[in-house]
C-alpha atoms as a PDB file:
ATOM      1  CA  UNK A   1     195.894  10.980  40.509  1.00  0.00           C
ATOM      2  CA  UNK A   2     195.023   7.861  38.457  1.00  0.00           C
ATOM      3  CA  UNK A   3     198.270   7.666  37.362  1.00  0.00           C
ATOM      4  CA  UNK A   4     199.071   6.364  40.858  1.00  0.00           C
ATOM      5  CA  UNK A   5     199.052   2.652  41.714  1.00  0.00           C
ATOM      6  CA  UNK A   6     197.378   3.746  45.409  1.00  0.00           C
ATOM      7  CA  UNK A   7     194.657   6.125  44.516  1.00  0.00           C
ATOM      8  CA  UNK A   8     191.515   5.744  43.222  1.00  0.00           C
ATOM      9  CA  UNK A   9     189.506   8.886  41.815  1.00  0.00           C
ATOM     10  CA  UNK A  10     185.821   7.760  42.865  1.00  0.00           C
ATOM     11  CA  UNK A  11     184.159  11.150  41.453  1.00  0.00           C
ATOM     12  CA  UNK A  12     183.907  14.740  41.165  1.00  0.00           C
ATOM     13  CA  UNK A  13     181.616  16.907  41.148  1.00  0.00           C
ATOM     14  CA  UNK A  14     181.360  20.860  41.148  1.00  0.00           C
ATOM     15  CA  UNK A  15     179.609  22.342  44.239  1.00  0.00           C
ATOM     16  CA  UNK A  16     179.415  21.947  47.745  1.00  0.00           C
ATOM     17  CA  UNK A  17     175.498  20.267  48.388  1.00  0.00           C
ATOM     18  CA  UNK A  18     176.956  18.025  45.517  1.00  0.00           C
ATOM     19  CA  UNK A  19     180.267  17.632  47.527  1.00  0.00           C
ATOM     20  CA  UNK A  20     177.987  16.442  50.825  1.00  0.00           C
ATOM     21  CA  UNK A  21     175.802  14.055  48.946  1.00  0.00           C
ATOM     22  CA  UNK A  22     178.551  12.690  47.112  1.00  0.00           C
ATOM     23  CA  UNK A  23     180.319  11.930  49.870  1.00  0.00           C
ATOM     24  CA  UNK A  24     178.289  10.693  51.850  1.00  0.00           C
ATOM     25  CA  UNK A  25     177.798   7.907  48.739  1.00  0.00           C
ATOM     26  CA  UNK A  26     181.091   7.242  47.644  1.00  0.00           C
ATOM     27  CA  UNK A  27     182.493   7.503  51.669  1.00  0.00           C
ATOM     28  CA  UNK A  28     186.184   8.209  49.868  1.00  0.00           C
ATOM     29  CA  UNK A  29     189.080   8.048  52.195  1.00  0.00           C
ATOM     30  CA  UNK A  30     190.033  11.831  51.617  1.00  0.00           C
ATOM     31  CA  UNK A  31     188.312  14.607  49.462  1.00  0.00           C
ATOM     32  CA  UNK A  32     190.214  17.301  47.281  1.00  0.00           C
ATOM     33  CA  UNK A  33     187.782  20.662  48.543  1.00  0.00           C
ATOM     34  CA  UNK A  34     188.123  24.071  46.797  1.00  0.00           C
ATOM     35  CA  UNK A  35     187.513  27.066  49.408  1.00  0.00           C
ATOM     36  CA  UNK A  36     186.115  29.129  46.298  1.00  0.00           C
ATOM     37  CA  UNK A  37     182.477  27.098  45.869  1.00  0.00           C
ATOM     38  CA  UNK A  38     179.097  28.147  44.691  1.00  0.00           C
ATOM     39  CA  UNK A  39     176.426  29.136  47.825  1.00  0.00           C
ATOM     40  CA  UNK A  40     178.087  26.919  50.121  1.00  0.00           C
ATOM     41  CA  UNK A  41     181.454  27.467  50.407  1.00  0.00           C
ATOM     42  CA  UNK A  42     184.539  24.724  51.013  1.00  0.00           C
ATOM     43  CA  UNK A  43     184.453  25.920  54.633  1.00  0.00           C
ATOM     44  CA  UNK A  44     181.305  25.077  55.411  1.00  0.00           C
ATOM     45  CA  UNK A  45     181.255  21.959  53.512  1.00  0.00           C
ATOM     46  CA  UNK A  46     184.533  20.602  55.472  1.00  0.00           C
ATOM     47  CA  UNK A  47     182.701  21.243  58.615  1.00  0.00           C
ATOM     48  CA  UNK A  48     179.546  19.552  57.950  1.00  0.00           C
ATOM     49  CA  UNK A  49     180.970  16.835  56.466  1.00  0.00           C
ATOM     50  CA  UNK A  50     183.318  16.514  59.630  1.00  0.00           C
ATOM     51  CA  UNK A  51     180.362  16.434  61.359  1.00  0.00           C
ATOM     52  CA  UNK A  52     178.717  13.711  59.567  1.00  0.00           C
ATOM     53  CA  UNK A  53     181.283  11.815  58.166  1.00  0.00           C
ATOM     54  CA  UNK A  54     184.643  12.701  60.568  1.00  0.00           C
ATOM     55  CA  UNK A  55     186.594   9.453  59.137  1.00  0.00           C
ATOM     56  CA  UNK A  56     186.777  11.346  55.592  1.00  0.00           C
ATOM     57  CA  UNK A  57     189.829  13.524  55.542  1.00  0.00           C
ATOM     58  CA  UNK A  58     189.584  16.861  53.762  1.00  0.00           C
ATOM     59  CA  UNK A  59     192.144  18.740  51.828  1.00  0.00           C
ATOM     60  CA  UNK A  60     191.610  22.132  51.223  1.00  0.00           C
ATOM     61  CA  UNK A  61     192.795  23.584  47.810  1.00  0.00           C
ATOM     62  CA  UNK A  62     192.901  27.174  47.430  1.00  0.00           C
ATOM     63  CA  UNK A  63     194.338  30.217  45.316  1.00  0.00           C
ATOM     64  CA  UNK A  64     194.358  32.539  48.472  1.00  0.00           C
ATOM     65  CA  UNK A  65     196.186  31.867  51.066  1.00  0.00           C
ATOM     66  CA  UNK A  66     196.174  34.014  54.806  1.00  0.00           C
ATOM     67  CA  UNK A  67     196.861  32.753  58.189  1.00  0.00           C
ATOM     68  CA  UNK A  68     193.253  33.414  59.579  1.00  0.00           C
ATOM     69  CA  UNK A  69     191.967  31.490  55.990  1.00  0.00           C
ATOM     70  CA  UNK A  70     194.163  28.163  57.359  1.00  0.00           C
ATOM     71  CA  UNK A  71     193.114  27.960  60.659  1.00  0.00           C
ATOM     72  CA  UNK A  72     190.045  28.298  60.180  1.00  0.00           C
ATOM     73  CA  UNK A  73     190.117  25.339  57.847  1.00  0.00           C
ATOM     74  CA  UNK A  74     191.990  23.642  60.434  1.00  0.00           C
ATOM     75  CA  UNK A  75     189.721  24.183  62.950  1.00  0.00           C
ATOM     76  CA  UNK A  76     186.700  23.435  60.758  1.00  0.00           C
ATOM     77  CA  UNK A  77     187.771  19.916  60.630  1.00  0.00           C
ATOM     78  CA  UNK A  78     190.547  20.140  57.604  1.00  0.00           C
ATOM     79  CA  UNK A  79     193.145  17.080  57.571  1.00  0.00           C
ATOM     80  CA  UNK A  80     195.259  19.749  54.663  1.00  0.00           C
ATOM     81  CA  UNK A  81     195.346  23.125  53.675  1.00  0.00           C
ATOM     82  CA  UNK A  82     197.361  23.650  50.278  1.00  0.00           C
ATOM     83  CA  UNK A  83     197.647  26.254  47.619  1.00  0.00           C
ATOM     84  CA  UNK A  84     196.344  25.357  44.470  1.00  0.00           C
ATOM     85  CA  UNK A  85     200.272  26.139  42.557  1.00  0.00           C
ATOM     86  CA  UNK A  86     200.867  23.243  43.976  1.00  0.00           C
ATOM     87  CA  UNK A  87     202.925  20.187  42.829  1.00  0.00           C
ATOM     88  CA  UNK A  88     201.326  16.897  41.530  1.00  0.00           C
ATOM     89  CA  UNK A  89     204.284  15.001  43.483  1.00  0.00           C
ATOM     90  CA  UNK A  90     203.783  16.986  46.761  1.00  0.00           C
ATOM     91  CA  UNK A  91     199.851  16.729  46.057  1.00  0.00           C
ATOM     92  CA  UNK A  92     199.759  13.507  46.221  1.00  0.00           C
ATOM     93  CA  UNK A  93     202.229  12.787  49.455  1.00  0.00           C
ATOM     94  CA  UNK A  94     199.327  14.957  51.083  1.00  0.00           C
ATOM     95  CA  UNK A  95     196.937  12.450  49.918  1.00  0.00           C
ATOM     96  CA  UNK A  96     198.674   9.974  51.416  1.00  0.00           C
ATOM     97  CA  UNK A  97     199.465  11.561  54.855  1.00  0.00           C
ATOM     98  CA  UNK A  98     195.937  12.652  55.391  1.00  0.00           C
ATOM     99  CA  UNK A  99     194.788   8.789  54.057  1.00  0.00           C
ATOM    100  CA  UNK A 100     197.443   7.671  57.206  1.00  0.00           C
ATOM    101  CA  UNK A 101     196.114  10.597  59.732  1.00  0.00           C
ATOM    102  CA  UNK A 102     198.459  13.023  59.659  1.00  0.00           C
ATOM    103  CA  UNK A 103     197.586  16.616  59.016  1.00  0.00           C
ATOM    104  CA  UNK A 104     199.690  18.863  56.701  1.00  0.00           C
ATOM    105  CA  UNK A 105     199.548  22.868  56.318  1.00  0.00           C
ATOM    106  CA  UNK A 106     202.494  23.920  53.933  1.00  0.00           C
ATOM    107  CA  UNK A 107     205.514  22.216  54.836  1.00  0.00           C
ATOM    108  CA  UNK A 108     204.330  21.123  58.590  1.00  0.00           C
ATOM    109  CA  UNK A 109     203.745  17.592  58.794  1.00  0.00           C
ATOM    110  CA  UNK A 110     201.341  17.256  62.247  1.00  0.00           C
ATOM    111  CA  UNK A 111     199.527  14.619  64.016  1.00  0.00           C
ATOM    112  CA  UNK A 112     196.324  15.305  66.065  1.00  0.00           C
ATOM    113  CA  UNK A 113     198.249  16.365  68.962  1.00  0.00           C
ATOM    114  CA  UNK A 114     200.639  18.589  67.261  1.00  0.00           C
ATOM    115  CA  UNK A 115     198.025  19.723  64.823  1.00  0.00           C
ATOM    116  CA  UNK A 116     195.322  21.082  68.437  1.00  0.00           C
ATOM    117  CA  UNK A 117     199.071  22.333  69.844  1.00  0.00           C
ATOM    118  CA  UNK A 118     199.269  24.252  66.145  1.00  0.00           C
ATOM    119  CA  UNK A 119     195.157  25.847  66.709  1.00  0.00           C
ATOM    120  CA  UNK A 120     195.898  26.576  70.312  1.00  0.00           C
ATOM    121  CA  UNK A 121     199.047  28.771  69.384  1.00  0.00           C
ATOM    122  CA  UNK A 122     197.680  30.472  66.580  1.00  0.00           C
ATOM    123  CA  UNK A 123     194.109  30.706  67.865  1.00  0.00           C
ATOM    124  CA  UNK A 124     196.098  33.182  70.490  1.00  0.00           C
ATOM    125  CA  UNK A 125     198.378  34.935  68.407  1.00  0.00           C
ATOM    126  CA  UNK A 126     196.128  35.822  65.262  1.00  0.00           C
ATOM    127  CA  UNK A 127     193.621  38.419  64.389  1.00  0.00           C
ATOM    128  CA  UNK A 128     191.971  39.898  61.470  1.00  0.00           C
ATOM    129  CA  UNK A 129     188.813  40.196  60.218  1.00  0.00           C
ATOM    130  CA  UNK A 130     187.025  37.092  61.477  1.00  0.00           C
ATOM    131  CA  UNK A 131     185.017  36.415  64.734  1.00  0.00           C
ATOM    132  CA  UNK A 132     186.608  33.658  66.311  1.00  0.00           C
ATOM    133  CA  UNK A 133     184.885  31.576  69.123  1.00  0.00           C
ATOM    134  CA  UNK A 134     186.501  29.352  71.452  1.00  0.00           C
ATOM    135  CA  UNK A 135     183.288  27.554  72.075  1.00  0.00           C
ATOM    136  CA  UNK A 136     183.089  26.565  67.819  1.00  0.00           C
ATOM    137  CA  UNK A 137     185.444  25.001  65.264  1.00  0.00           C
ATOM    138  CA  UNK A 138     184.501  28.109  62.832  1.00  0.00           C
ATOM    139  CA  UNK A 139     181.797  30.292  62.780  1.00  0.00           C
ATOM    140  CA  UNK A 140     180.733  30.787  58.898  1.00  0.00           C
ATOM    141  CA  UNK A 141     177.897  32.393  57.474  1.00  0.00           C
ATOM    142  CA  UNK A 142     175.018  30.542  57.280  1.00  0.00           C
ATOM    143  CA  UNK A 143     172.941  29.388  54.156  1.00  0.00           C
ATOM    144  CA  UNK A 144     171.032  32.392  53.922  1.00  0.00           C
ATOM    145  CA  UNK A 145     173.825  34.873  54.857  1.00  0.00           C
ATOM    146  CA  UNK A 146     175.888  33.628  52.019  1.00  0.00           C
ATOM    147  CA  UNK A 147     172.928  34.057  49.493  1.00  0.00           C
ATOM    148  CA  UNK A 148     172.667  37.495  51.170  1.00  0.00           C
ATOM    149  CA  UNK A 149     175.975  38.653  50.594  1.00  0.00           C
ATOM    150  CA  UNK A 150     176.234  37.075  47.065  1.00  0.00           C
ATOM    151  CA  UNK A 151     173.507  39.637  46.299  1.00  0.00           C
ATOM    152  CA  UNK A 152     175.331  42.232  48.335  1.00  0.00           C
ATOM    153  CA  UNK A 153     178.802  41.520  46.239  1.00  0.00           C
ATOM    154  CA  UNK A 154     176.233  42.124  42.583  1.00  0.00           C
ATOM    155  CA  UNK A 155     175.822  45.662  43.958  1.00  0.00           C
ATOM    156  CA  UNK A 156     172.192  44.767  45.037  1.00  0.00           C
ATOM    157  CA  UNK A 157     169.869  46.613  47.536  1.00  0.00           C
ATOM    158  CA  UNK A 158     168.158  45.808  50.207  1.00  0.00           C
ATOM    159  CA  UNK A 159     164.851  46.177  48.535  1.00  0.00           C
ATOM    160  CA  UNK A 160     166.014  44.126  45.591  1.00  0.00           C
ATOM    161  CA  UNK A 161     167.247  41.339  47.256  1.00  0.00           C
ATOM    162  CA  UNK A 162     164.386  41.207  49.471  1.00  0.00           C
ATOM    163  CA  UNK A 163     162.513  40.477  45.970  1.00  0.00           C
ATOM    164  CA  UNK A 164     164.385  37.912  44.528  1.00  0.00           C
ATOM    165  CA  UNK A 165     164.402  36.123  47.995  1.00  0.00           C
ATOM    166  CA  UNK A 166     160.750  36.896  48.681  1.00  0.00           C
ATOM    167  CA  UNK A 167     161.604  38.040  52.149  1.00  0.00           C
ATOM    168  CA  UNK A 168     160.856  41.194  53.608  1.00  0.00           C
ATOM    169  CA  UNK A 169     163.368  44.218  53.438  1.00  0.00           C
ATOM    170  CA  UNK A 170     163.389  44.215  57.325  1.00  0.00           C
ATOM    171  CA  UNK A 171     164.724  40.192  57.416  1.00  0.00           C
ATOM    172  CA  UNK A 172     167.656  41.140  54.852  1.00  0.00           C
ATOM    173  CA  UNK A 173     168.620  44.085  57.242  1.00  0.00           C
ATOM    174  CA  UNK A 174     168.423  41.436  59.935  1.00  0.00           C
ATOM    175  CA  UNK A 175     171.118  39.306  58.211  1.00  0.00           C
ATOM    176  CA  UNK A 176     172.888  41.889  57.121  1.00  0.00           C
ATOM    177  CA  UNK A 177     173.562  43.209  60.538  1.00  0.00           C
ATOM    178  CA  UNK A 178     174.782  39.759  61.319  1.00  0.00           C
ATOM    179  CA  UNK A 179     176.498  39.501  58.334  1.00  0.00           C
ATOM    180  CA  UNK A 180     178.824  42.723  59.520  1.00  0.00           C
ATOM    181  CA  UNK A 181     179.191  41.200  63.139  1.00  0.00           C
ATOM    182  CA  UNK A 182     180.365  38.146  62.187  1.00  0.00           C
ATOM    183  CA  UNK A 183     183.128  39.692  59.721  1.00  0.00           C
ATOM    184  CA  UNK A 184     183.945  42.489  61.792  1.00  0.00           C
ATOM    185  CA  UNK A 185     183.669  45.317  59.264  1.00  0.00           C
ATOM    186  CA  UNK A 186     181.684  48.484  59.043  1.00  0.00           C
ATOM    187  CA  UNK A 187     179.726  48.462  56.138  1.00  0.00           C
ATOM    188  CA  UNK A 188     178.328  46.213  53.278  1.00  0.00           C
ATOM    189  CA  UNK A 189     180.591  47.492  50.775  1.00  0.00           C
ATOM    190  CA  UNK A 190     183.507  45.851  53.486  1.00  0.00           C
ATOM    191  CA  UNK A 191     181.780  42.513  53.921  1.00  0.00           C
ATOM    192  CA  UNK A 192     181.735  42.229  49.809  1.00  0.00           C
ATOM    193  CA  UNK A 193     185.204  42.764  49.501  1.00  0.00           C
ATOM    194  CA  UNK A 194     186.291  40.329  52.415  1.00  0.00           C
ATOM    195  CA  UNK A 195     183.708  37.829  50.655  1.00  0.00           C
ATOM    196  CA  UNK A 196     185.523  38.166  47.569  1.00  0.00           C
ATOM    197  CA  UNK A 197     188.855  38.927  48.535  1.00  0.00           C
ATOM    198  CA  UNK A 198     188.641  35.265  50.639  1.00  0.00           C
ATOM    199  CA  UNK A 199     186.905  33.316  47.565  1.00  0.00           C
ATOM    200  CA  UNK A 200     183.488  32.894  49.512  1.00  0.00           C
ATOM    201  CA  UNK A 201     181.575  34.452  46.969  1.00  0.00           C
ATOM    202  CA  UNK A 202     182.227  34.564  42.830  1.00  0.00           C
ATOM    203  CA  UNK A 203     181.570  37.781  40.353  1.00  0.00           C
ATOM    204  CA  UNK A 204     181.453  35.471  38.083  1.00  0.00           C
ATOM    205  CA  UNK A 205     178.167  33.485  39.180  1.00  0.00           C
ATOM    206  CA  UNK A 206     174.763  34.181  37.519  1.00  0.00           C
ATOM    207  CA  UNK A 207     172.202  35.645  39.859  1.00  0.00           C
END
């Protein structure tokens, strides 16, 4: 990025309450977001900061990419969705698009009217394993729920996690039962796989 006479790399940092704060500091012109984030994921963070901070334009880097995954990052506030594979040269024409307004997903080059056209026609035509609400942007886990189903993904129980959290067993079954709304699947073993399978959670994180 630095090698480019037009952008400036202001920081970095590597988590999502890190992401907000640092933000809200530097107030960059566009931020480079991973999906695949620590507790709160790059979801969440793009719609929070969209909230707060709406002039920042967000690009959303990630190795998975589905067609619910992208519009939900669209509709969370995302100026970009790309994969992570790729190029520096296209990478950085995104940059500059999102710096000038547009919105990009793959090769679609959008402005804000083509881009709500874009949500309105795929809001209709897709489904999978997401709740979708036409009154919200996105409708992520919260805080909590993540931490939940972190634990949940580790193979933990409901009594266990109830003990790291200090909560009772009764309030995890309580988010857990949201947890399995909200992703439309059956079980807990289902919600851990769609977690991971859609880099909201890591295997890889210490609990």
């Amino acid at each position: 990025m630095e090698l480019e006479d037009d952008i400036v790399v202001i920081g970095q940092c590597d988590n999502g309450e890190e992401a907000l704060r640092l933000a809200s500091e530097k107030e960059p012109d566009v931020l480079l977001l991973d999906v695949n984030l620590p507790a709160m994921n790059g979801l969440q963070v793009t719609r929070q900061l969209q909230a707060e901070h709406d002039h920042i334009a967000v690009v959303v880097l990630t190795a998975y990419h589905d067609s619910q995954q992208v519009l939900h990052a669209m509709r969370a506030g995302a100026s970009a969705y790309c994969p992570k594979d790729i190029t520096p040269d296209a990478l950085v024409a995104v940059i500059r698009d999102t710096a000038n307004g547009m919105y990009v997903v793959g090769t679609e080059r959008m402005d804000r009217e083509a881009l709500l056209n874009w949500i309105n026609t795929n809001v209709e035509a897709i489904t999978g394993p997401y709740m979708l609400d036409p009154n919200e942007h996105f409708v992520p886990l919260s805080p909590r729920e993540m931490e939940i189903l972190q634990y949940v993904t580790h193979g933990l129980s409901n009594k266990e996690i109830a003990m790291r959290l200090r909560i009772s067993q009764q309030t995890v079954k309580n988010h857990m039962t949201s947890i399995l709304k909200k992703l439309n699947v059956q079980d807990r073993t289902q919600a851990a796989v769609t977690a991971l399978r859609h880099g909201w959670v890591r295997l890889q994180d210490n609990l």
